[in-house]
Structure formats: C-alpha cells, structure tokens
N, C-alpha and C. Protein backbone atom coordinates (compact mmCIF):
# COMPACT_ATOMS: atom_id res chain seq x y z
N UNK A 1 42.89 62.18 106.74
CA UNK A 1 44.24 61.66 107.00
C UNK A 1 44.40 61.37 108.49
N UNK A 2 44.96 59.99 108.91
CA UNK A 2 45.19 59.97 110.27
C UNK A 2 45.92 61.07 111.36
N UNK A 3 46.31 61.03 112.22
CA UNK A 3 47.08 61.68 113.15
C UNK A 3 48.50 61.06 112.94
N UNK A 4 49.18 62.44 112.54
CA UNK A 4 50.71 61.79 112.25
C UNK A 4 51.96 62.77 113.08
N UNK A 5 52.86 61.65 113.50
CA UNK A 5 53.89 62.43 114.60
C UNK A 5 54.55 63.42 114.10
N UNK A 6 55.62 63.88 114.73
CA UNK A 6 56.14 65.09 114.01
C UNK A 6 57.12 64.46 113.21
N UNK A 7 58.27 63.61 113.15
CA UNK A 7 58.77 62.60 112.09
C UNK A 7 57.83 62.32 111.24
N UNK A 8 56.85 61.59 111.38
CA UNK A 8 56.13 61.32 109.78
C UNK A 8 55.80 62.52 109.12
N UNK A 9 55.67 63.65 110.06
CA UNK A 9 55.05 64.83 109.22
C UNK A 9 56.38 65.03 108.40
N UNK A 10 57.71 65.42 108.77
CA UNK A 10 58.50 65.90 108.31
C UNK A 10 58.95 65.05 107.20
N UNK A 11 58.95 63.80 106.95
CA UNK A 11 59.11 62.89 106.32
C UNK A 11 57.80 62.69 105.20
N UNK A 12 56.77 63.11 105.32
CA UNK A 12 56.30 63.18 104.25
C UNK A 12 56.24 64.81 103.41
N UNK A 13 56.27 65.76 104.32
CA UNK A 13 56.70 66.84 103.40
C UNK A 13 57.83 66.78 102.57
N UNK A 14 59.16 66.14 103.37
CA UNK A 14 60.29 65.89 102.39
C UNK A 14 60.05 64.97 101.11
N UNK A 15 59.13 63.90 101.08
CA UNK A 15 59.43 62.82 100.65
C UNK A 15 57.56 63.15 99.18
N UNK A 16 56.71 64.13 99.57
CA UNK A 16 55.86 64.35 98.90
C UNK A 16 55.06 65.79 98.64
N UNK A 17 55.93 66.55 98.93
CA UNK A 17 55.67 68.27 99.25
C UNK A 17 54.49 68.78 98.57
N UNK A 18 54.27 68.31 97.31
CA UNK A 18 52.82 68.90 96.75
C UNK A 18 51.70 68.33 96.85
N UNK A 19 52.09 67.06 97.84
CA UNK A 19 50.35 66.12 98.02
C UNK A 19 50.22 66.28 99.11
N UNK A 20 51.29 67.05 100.35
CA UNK A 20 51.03 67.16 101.84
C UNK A 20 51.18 68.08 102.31
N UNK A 21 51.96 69.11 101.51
CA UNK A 21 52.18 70.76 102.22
C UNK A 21 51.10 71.47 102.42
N UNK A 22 49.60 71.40 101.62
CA UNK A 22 48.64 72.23 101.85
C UNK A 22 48.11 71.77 103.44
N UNK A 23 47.68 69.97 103.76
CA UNK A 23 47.21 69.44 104.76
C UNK A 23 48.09 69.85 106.02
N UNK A 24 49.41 69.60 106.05
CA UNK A 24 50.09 69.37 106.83
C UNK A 24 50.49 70.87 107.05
N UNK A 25 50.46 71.97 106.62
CA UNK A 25 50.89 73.59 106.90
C UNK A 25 49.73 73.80 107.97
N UNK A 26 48.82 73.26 107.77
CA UNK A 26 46.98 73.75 108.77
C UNK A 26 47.89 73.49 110.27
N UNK A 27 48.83 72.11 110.46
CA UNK A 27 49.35 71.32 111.77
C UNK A 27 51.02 71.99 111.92
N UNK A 28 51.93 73.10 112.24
CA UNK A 28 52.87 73.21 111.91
C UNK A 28 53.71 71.96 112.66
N UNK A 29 54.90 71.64 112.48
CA UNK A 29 55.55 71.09 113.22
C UNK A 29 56.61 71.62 114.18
C-alpha cells in the first residue's frame, strides 16, 4: 500500500474499517 497522509488514513478507516484497520493500526495516526 502506498504512503498515506493522516486524512486519507482516517478516511479510509472510517470509510473501510475491516480492509484497513489491521494495515493501518501497524502506522497510528
């Protein structure tokens, strides 16, 4: 997965929580 800002991060946890919470928990915001 690319490098994503802290808006896209938060925006895809809101918007896809079970296809990005495991990847995106490793990066907190």
């Amino acid at each position: 997965m690319r490098q994503l800002g802290n808006e896209e991060k938060a925006a895809l946890l809101l918007a896809s929580p079970d296809e990005d919470a495991n990847e995106l928990s490793q990066s907190p915001i």
